[in-house]
Structure formats: structure tokens, C-alpha cells
C-alpha atoms as a PDB file:
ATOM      1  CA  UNK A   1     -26.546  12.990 -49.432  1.00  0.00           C
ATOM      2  CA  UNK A   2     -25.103  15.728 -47.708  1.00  0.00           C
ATOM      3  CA  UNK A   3     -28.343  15.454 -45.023  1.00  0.00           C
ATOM      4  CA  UNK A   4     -28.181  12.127 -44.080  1.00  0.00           C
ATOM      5  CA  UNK A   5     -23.886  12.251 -43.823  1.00  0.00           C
ATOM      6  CA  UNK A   6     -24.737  15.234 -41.094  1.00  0.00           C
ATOM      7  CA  UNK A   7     -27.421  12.834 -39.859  1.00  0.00           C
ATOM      8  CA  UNK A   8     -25.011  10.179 -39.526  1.00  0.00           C
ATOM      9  CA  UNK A   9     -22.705  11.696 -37.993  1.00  0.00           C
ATOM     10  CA  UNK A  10     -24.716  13.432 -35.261  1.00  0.00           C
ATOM     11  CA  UNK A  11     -26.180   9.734 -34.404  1.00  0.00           C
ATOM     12  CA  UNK A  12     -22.179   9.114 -34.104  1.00  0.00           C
ATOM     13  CA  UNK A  13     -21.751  11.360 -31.896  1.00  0.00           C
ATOM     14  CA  UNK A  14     -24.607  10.737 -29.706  1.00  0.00           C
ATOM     15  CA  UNK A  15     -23.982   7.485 -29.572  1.00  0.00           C
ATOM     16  CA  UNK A  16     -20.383   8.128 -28.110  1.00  0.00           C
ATOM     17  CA  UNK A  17     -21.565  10.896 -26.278  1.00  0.00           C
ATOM     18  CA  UNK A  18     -24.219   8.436 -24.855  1.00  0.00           C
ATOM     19  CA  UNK A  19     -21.622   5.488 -24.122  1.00  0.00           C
ATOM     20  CA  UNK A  20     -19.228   7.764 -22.105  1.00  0.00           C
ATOM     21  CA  UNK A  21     -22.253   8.150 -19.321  1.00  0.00           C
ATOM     22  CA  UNK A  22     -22.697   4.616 -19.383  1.00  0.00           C
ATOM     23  CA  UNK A  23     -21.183   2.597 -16.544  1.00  0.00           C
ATOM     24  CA  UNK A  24     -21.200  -1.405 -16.593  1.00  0.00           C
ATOM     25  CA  UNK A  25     -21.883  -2.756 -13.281  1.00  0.00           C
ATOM     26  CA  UNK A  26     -18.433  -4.623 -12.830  1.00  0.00           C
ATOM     27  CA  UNK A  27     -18.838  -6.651  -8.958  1.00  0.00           C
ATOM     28  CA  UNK A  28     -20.814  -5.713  -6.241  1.00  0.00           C
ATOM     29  CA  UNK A  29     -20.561  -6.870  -2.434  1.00  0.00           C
ATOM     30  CA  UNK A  30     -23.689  -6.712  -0.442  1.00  0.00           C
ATOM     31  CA  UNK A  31     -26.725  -5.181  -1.674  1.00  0.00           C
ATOM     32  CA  UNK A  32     -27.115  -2.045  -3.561  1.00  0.00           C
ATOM     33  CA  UNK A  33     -30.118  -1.313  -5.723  1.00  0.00           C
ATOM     34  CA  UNK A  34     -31.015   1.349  -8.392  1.00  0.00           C
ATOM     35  CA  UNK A  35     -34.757   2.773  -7.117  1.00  0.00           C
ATOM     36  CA  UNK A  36     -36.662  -0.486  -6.520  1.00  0.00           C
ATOM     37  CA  UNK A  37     -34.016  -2.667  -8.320  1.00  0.00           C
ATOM     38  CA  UNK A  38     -31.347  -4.796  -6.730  1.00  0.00           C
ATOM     39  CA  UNK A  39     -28.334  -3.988  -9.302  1.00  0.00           C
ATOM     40  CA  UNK A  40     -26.908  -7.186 -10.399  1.00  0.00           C
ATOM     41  CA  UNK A  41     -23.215  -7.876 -12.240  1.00  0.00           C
ATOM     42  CA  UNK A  42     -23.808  -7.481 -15.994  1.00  0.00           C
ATOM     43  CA  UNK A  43     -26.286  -4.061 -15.654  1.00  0.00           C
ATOM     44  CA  UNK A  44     -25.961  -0.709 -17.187  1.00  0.00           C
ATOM     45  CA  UNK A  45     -26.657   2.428 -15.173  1.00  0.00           C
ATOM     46  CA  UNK A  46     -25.870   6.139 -15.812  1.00  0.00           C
ATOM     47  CA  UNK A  47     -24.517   8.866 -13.680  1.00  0.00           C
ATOM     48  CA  UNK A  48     -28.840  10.297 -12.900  1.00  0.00           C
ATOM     49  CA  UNK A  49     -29.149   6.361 -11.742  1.00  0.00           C
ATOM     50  CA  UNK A  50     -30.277   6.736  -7.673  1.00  0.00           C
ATOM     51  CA  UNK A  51     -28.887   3.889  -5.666  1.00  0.00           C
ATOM     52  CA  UNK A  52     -29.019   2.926  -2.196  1.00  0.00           C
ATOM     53  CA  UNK A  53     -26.247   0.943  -0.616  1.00  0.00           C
ATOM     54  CA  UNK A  54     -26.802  -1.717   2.459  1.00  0.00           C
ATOM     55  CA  UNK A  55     -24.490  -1.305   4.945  1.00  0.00           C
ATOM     56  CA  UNK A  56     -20.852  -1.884   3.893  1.00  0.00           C
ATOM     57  CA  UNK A  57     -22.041  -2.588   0.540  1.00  0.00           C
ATOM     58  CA  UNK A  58     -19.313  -1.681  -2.408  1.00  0.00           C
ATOM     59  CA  UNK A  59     -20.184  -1.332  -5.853  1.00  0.00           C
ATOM     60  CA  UNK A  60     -17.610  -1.704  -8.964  1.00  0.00           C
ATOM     61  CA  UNK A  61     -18.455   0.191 -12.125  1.00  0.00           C
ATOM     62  CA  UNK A  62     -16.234   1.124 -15.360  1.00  0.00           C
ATOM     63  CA  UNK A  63     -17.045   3.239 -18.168  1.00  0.00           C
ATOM     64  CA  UNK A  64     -14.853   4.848 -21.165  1.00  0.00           C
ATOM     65  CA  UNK A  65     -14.714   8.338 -19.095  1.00  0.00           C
ATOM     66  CA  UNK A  66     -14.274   7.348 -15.933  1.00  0.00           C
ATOM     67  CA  UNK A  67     -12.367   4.030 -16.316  1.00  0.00           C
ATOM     68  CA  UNK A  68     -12.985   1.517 -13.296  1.00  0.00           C
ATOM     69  CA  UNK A  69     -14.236   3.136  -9.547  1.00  0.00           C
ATOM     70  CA  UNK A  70     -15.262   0.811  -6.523  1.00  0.00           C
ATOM     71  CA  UNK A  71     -18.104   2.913  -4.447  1.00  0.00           C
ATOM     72  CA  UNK A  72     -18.672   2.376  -1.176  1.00  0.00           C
ATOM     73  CA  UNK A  73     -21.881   4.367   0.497  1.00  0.00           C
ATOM     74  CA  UNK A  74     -21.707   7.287   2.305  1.00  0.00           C
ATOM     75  CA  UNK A  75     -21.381   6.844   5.924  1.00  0.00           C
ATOM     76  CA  UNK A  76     -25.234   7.734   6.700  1.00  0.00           C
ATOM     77  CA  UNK A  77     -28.383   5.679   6.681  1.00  0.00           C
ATOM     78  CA  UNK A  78     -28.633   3.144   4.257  1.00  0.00           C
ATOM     79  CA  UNK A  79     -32.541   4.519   3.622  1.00  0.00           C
ATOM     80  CA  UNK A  80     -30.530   7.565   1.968  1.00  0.00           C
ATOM     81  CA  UNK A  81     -30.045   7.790  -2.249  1.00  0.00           C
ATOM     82  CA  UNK A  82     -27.417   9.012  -3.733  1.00  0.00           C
ATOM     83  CA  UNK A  83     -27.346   9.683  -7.177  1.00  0.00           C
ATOM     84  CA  UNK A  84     -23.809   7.749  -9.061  1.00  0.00           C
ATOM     85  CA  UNK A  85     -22.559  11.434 -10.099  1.00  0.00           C
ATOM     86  CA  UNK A  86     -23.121  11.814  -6.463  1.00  0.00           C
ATOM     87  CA  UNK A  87     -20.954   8.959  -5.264  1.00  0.00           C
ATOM     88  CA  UNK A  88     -18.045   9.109  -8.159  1.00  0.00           C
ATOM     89  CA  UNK A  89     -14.971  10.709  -6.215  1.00  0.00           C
ATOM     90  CA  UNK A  90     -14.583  14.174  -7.569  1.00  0.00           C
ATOM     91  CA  UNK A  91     -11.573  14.823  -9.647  1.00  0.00           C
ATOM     92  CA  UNK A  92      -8.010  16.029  -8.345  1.00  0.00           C
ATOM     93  CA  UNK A  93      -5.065  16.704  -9.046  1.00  0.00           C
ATOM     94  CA  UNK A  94      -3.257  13.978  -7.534  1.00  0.00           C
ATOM     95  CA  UNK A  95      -0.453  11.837  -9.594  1.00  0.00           C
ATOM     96  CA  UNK A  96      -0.542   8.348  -8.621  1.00  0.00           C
ATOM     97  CA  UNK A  97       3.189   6.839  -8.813  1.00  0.00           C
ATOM     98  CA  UNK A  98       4.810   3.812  -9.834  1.00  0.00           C
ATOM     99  CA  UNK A  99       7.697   2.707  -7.193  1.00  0.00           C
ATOM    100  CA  UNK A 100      10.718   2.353  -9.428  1.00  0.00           C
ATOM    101  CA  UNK A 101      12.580   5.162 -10.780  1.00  0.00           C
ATOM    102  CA  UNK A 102      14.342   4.034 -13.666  1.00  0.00           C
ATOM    103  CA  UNK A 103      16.887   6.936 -14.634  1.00  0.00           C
ATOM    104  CA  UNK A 104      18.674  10.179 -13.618  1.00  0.00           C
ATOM    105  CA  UNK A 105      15.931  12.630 -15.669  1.00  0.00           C
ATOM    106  CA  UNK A 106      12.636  10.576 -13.616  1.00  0.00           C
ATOM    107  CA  UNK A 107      13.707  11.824 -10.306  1.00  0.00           C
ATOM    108  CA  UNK A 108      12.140  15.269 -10.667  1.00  0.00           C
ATOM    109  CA  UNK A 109       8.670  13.943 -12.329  1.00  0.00           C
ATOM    110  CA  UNK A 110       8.574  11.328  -9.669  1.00  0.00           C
ATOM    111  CA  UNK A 111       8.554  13.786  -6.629  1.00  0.00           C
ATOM    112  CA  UNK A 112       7.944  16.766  -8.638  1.00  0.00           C
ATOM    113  CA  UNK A 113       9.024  20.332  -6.832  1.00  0.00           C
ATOM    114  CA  UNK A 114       5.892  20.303  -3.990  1.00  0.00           C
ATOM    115  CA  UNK A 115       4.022  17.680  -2.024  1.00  0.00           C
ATOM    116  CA  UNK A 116       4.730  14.183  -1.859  1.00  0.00           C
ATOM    117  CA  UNK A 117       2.178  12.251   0.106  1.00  0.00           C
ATOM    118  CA  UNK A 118       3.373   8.503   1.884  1.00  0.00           C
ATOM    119  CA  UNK A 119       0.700   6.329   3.333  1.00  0.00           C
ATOM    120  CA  UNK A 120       1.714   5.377   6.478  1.00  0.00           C
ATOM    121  CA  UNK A 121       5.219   5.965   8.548  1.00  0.00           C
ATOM    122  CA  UNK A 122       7.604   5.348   5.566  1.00  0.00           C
ATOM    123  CA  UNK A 123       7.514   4.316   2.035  1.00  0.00           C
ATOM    124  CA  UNK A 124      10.285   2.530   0.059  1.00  0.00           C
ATOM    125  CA  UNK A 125      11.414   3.581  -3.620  1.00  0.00           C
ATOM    126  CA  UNK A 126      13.207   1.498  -6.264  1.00  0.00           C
ATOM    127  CA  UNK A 127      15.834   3.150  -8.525  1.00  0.00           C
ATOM    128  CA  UNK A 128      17.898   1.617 -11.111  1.00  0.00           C
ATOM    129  CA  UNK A 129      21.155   0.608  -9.779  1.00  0.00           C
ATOM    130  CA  UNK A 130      22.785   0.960 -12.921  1.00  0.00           C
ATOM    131  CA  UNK A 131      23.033   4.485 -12.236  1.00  0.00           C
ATOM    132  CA  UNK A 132      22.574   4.559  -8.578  1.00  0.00           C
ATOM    133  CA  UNK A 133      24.505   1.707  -7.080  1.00  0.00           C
ATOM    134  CA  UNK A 134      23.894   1.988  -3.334  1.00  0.00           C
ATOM    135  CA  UNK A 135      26.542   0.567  -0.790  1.00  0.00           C
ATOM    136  CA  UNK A 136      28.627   2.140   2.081  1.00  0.00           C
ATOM    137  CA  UNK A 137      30.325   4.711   0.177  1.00  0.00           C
ATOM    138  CA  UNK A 138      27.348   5.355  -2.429  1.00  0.00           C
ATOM    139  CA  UNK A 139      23.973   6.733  -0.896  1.00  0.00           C
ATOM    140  CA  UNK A 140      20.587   8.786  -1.208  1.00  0.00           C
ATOM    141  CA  UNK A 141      20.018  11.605   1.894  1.00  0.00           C
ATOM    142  CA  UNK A 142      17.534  13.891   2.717  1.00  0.00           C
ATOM    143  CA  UNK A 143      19.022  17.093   3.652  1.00  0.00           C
ATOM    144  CA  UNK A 144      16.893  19.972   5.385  1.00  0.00           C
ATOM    145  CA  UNK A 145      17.457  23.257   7.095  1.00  0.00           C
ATOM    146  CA  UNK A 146      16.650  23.027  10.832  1.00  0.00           C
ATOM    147  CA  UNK A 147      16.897  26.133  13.524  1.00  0.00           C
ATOM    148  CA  UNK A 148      19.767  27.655  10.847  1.00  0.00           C
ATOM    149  CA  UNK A 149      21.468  24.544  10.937  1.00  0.00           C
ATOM    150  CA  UNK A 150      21.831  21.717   7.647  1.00  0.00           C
ATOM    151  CA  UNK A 151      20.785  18.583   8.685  1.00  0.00           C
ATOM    152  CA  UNK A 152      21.860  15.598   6.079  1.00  0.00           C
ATOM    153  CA  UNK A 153      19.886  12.124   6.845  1.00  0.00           C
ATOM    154  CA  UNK A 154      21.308   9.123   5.101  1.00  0.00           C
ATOM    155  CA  UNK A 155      18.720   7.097   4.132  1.00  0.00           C
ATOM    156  CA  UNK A 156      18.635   3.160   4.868  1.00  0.00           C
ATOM    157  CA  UNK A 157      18.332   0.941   1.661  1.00  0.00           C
ATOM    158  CA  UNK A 158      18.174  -2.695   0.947  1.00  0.00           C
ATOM    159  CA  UNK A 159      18.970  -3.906  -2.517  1.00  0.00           C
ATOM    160  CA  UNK A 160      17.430  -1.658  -5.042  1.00  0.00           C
ATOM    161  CA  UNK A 161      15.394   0.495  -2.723  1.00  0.00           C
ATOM    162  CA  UNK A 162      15.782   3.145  -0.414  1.00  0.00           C
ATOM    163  CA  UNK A 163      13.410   4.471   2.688  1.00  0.00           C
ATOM    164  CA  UNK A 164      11.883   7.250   3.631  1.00  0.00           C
ATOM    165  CA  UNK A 165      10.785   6.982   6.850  1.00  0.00           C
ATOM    166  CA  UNK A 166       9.355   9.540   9.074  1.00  0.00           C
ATOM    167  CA  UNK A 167      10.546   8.911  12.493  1.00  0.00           C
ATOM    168  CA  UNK A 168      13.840   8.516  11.027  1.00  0.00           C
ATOM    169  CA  UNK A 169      13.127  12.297   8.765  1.00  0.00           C
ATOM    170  CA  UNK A 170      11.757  14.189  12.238  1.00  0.00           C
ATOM    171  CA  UNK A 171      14.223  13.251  14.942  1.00  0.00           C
ATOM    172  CA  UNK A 172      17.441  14.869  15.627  1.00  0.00           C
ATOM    173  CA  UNK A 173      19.829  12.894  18.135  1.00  0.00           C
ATOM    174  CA  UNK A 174      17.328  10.895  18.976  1.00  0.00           C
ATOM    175  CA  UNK A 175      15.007  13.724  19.778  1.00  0.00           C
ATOM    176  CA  UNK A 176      11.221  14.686  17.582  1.00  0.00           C
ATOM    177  CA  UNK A 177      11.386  17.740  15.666  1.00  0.00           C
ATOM    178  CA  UNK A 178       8.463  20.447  14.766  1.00  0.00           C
ATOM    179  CA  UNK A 179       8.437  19.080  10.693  1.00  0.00           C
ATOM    180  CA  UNK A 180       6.157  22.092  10.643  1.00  0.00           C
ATOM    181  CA  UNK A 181       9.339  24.222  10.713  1.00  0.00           C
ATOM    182  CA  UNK A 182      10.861  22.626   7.749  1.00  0.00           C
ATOM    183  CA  UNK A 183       9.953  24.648   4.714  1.00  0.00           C
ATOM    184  CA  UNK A 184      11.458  22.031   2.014  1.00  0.00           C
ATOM    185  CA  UNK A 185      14.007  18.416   1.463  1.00  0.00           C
ATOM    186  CA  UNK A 186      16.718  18.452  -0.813  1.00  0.00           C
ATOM    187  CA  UNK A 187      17.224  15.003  -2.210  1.00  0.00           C
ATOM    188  CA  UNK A 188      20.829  14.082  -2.852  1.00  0.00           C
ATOM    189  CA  UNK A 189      22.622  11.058  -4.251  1.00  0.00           C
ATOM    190  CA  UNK A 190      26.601  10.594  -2.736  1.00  0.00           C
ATOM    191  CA  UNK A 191      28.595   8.434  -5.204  1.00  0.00           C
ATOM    192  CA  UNK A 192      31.597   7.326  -3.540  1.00  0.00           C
ATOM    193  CA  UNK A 193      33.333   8.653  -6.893  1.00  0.00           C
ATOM    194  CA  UNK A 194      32.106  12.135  -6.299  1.00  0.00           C
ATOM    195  CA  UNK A 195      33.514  14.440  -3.270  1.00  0.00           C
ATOM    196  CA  UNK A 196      30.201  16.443  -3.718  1.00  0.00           C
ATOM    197  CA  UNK A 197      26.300  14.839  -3.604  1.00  0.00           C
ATOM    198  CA  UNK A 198      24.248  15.047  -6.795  1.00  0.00           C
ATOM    199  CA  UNK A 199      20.800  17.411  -5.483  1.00  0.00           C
ATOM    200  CA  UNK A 200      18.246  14.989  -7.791  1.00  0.00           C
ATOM    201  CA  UNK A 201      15.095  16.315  -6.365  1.00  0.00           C
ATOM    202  CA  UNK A 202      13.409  18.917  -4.210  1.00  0.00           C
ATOM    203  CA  UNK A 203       9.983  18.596  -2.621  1.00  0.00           C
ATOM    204  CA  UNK A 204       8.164  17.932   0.888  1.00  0.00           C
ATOM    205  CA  UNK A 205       7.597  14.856   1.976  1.00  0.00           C
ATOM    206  CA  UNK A 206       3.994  14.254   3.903  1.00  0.00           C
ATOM    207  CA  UNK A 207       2.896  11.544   5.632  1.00  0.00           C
ATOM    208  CA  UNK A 208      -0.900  10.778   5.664  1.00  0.00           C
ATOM    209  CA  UNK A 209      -2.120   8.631   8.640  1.00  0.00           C
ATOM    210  CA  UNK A 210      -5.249   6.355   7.792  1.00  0.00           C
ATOM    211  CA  UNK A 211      -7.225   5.475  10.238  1.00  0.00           C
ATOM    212  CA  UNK A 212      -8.462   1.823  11.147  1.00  0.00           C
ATOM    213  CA  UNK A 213     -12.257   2.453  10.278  1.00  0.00           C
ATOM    214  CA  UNK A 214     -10.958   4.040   6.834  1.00  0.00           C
ATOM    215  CA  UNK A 215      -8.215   1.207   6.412  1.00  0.00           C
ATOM    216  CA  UNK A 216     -11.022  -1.406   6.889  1.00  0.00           C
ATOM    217  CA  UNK A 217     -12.794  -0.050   4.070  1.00  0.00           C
ATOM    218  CA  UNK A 218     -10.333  -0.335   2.388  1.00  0.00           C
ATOM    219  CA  UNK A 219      -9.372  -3.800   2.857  1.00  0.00           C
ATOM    220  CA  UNK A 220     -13.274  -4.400   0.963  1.00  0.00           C
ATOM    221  CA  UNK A 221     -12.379  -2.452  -1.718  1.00  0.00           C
ATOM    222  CA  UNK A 222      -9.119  -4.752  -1.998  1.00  0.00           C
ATOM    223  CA  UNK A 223     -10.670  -7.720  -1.712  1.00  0.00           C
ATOM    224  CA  UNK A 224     -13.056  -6.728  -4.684  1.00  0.00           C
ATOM    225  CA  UNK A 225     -10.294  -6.059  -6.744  1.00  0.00           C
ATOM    226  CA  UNK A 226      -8.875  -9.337  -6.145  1.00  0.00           C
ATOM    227  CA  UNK A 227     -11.916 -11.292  -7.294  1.00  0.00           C
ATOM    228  CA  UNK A 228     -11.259  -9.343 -10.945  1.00  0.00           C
ATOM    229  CA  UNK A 229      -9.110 -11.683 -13.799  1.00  0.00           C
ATOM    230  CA  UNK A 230      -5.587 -11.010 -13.966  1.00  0.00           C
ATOM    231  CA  UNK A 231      -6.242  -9.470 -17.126  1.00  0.00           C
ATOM    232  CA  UNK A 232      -8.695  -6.914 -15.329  1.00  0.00           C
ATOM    233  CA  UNK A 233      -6.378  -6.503 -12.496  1.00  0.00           C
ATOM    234  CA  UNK A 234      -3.704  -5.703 -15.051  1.00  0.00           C
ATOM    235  CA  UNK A 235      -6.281  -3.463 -16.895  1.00  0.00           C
ATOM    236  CA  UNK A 236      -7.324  -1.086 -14.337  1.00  0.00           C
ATOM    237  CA  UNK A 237      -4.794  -1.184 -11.366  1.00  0.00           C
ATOM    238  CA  UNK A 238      -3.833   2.625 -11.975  1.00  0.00           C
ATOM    239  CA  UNK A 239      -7.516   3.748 -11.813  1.00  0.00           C
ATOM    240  CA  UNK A 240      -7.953   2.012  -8.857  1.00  0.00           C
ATOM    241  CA  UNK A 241      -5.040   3.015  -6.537  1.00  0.00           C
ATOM    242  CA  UNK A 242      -6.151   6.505  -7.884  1.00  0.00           C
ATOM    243  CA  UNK A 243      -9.658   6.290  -6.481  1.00  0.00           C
ATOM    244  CA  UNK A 244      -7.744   4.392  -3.093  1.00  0.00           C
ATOM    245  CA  UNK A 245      -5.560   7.953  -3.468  1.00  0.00           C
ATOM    246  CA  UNK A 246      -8.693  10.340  -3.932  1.00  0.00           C
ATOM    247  CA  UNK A 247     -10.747   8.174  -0.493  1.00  0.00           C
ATOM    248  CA  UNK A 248      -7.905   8.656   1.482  1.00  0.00           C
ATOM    249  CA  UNK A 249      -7.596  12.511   0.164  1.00  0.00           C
ATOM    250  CA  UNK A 250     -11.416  12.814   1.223  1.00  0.00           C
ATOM    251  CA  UNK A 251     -10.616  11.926   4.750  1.00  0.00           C
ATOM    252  CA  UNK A 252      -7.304  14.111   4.821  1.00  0.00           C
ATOM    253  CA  UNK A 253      -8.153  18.131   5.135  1.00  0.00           C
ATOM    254  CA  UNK A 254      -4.179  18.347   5.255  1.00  0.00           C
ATOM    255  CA  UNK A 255      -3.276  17.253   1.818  1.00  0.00           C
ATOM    256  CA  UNK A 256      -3.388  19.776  -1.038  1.00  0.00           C
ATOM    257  CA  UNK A 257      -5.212  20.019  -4.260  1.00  0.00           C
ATOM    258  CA  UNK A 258      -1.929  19.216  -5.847  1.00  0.00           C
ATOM    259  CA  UNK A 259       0.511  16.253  -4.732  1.00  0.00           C
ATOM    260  CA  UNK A 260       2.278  13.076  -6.065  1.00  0.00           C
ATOM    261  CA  UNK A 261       2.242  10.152  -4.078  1.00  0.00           C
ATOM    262  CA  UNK A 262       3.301   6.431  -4.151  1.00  0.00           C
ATOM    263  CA  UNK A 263       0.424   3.703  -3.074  1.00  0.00           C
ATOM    264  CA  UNK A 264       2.183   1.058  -4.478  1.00  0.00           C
ATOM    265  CA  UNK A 265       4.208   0.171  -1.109  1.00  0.00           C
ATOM    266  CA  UNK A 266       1.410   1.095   1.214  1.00  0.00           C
ATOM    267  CA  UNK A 267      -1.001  -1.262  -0.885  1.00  0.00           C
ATOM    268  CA  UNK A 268       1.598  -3.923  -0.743  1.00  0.00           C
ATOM    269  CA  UNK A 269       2.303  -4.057   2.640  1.00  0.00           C
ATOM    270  CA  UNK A 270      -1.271  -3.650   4.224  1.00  0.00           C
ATOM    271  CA  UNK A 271      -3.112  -5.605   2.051  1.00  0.00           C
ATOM    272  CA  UNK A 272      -0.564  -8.012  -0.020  1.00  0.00           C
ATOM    273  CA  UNK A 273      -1.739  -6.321  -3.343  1.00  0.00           C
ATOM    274  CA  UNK A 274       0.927  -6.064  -6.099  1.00  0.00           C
ATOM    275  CA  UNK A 275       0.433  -4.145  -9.651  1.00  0.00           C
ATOM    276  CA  UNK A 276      -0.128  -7.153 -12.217  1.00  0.00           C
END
């Protein structure tokens, strides 16, 4: 008895073991096949699987490890085979944020104490205005030593969300400043109650520029997503605008090994996409 329970549970384990490398072929767009076989919607393949991609071909695949990925091919001929394990973004350290910050104690795990990475020129960030009401006399800035001097930037807001926007961060009277020479921002939140501004977050703020030929890609990988159900959309958003996070980190020698950012806004406004 004792055999066949160790039996059983090695078959178990092999079988889970087996079902992790497993990825279910989701969507694809163009052609992609696996050796001499076009891959088709519905198909199992494993991470040893060699594919070959058409040009601008994308592929979606999910699995328990790995959740959901969209692959596109590797910018070189599309006579060229990859293996999936070759293909599958390598993994980083990147936190992918939501955009609303929904109490006093979420400011510091939002932007953490290091590198905050916004697609684009600006990025917008919704807090709870329960306990941040934001008028005239109430407020978020960024404040920053410049040349020995403290420079406090109120930042613009419209309802529930504030900006941070870089031409905005890295001008002073109208002039561009180095940002190079800016060794950290002090978040602060001025309550018109309060003579003194409430520091709710340190960290330094970098903004990633994505090119058009990346930004097209993009915009496939987007419109695959789209075609999923709600349900899937719902399902997997996070693990996809962390593999949008981890492309655009590929393409970016400046950002670290270690960041936070916020697609959600970027997402939104270039391509219309909204989390479920």
C-alpha cells in the first residue's frame, strides 16, 4: 500500500510539474508555426517548442506559471526559430501599479522609496478624497533640492487625480533643468487645515519615452487583448500590462532592475484600454 501511495503521489506531482510547462495557445495574429506546424488557437506547446513567427505575427499563450504573455518575434528574419523559453520576457523586478491610491498608509507601497517609471510626459494618479480633498487651499507638490535651493511644485489636479508631468517637474521659471542633478522628490500633501505639508512619499520619478516603431507594436498586442471575453480581459489584465511593462523595459537600458510604475494611464490614453 505504502508503494503504490508513493507511486501515486509521484504521478501527482509529475503531472503538476508537467502542466506548469504547458502553455495553451490563447489567439494568434498572422502566422506562427511550431517546426513544420502552423500553431492554431486551441494547441498545447511547451517552453522546448521552436516556433517561427511571420512578420508582425503575435502569439498569445497562458499557462499556470507564467499566467497569460502575448509574443511578438524578434526583430530578425522570420526564417529564424526561437525556442518559447526563448521568447517569454525574462523576469524582473518591476511592480506594475493600479492608479488609485486609496488611503494615507498606500502612498509609500505605491511609489515605494526608489524608481518610479511614467510612460510618456506625465501620468495622472487617483487618491481618495476622503482623506485628500484637493482644492485651492488643499494640494499634493513635488518638492526637490535644486543648485542648494528647495524648489516646491504644486501639482495640477482635476477631480480625484493629480499630475505628474515632466515638463512641468524640470523647468524652473520657465526655464529646463539638468533632472540629472536631482538626487530625489519629496512628495507632500498641504491641507489647508495644516500650516505644515504632510511628506507622504519619497522616490524618483522617471519618465520612459517609447518610441513609434515600439508603440506600434504595441498597439497589436492591444488589439489582441481586446478580441479576449470580458471575463478574460478581467482575468489576466495585470499579467498583461506586466509583460507591456517588461517590452518597454527591454527597449529602455535606463530603467533599473528594480522600479514601480503605473501603465494604467499610459494604456488608457494611447490605446483606449481600461482594466475590466
Amino acid at each position: 500500500m505504502k508503494k503504490i501511495s508513493i507511486i501515486v503521489l509521484f504521478v501527482l506531482a509529475y503531472s503538476y510539474l508537467h502542466a506548469q510547462d504547458t502553455y495553451f495557445i490563447q489567439n494568434i495574429k498572422g502566422i506562427v508555426k511550431n517546426g513544420s506546424n502552423t500553431v492554431k488557437k486551441g494547441d498545447k506547446i511547451d517552453a522546448t517548442s521552436k516556433l517561427t513567427f511571420t512578420k508582425g505575427a503575435l502569439l498569445m499563450v497562458s499557462s499556470q506559471k507564467e499566467g497569460m504573455k502575448i509574443l511578438p518575434a524578434k526583430p530578425v528574419s522570420s526564417e529564424t526559430a526561437y525556442t518559447l523559453a526563448d521568447l517569454l520576457p525574462k523576469t524582473n523586478r518591476a511592480s506594475t501599479r493600479g492608479n488609485f491610491i486609496q488611503n494615507p498608509k498606500y502612498f509609500e507601497n505605491y511609489f515605494g522609496d526608489g524608481v518610479y517609471c511614467v510612460f510618456g510626459d506625465e501620468t495622472q494618479v487617483k487618491v481618495n478624497l476622503t482623506d485628500y480633498p484637493m482644492n485651492k487651499d488643499s494640494y499634493f507638490s513635488l518638492r526637490y533640492d535644486y543648485n542648494n535651493e528647495i524648489v516646491d511644485k504644486k501639482l495640477a489636479f482635476a477631480g480625484d487625480q493629480f499630475v505628474i508631468s515632466k515638463k512641468e517637474l524640470f523647468s524652473i521659471k520657465g526655464k529646463d533643468i539638468d533632472s540629472s542633478e536631482i538626487a530625489e522628490f519629496a512628495l507632500h500633501y498641504h491641507s489647508g487645515t495644516k500650516k505644515s505639508p504632510n511628506l507622504v512619499a519619497s522616490f524618483m520619478p522617471l519618465f520612459i519615452s517609447v518610441s513609434q516603431e515600439l508603440k506600434t507594436e504595441i498597439g497589436g498586442m492591444v488589439a489582441m487583448f481586446k478580441e479576449e471575453t470580458p471575463e478574460n480581459r478581467q482575468k489576466y489584465f495585470n499579467d498583461f500590462r506586466r509583460s507591456i511593462a517588461t517590452r518597454i523595459a527591454a527597449e529602455n537600458a535606463q530603467m533599473p532592475d528594480e522600479y514601480k510604475e503605473n501603465l494604467n494611464y499610459w494604456l488608457e490614453k494611447n490605446f483606449d484600454l481600461k482594466a475590466e
